[in-house]
Protein backbone atom coordinates (compact mmCIF):
# COMPACT_ATOMS: atom_id res chain seq x y z
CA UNK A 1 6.14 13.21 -18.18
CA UNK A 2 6.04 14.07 -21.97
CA UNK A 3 4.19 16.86 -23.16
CA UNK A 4 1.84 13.90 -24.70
CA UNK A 5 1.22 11.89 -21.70
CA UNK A 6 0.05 15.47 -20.19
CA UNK A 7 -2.79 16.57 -22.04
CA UNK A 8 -4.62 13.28 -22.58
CA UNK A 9 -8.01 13.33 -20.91
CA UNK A 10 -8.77 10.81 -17.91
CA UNK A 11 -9.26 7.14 -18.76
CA UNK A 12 -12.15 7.01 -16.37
CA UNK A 13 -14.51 10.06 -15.34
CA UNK A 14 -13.92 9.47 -11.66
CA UNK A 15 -9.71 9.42 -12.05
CA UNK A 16 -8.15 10.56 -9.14
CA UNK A 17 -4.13 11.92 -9.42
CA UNK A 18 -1.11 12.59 -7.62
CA UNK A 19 2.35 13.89 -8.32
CA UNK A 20 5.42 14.48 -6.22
CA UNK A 21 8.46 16.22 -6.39
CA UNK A 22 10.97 15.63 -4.30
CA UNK A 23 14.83 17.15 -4.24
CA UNK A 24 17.47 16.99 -1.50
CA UNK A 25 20.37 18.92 -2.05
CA UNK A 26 21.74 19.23 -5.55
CA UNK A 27 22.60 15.69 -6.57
CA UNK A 28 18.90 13.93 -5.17
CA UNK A 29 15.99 14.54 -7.01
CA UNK A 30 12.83 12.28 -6.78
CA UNK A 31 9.99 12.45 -9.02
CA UNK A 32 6.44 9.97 -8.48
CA UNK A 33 2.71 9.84 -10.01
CA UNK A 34 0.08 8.20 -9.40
CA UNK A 35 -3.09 7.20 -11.43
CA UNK A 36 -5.92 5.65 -9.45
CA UNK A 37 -9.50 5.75 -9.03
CA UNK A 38 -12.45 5.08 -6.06
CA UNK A 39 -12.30 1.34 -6.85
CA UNK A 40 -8.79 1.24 -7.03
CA UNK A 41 -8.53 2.60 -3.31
CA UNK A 42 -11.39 0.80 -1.94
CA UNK A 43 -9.92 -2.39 -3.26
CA UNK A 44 -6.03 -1.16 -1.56
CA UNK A 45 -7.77 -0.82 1.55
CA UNK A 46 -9.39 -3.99 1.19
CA UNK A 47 -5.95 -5.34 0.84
CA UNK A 48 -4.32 -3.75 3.46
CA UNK A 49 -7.00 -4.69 6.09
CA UNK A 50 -6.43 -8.65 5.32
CA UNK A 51 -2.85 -7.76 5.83
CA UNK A 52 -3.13 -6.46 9.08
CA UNK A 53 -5.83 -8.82 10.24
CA UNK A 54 -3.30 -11.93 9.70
CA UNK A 55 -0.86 -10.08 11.30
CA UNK A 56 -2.86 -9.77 14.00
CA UNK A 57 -3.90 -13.73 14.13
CA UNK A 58 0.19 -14.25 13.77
CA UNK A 59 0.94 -12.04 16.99
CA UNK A 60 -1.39 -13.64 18.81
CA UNK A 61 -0.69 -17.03 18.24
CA UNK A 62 2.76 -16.35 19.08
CA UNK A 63 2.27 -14.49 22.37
CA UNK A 64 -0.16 -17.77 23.55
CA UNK A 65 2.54 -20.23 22.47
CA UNK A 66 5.03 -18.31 24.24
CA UNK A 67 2.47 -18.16 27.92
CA UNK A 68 1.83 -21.45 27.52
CA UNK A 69 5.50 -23.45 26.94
CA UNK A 70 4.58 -24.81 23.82
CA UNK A 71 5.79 -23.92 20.60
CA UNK A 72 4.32 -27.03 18.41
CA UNK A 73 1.00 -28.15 18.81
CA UNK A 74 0.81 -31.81 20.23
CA UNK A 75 0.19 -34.39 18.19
């Protein structure tokens, strides 16, 4: 991160941040921020929820197929 980039104030009043630093031996070195407010996480777990809800649907829909012999519905 520049020296720039570091002392600018928050974009929003409620700006929530996170940096890593990672380094494995000599030759690794990992380095990650992250910028994100209460809207921005409410609206990731918003996200992720749908994702594992139709995963769920998907798994289940599979396992009946599978008890029941049929892999197509009839038509």
């Amino acid at each position: 991160m520049s020296d720039a980039q570091k002392t600018l104030p928050p974009q929003h009043p409620e700006e929530q941040m996170a940096r890593v630093d990672l380094r494995i031996g000599q030759a690794v070195s990992l380095q990650a921020t992250l910028r994100t407010t209460p809207a921005g996480l409410v609206s990731i777990g918003v996200l992720v929820s749908g994702i594992l809800l139709s995963t769920a649907v998907l798994v289940w829909a599979a396992v009946t197929s599978s008890r029941t012999g049929r892999f197509f519905p009839r038509r």
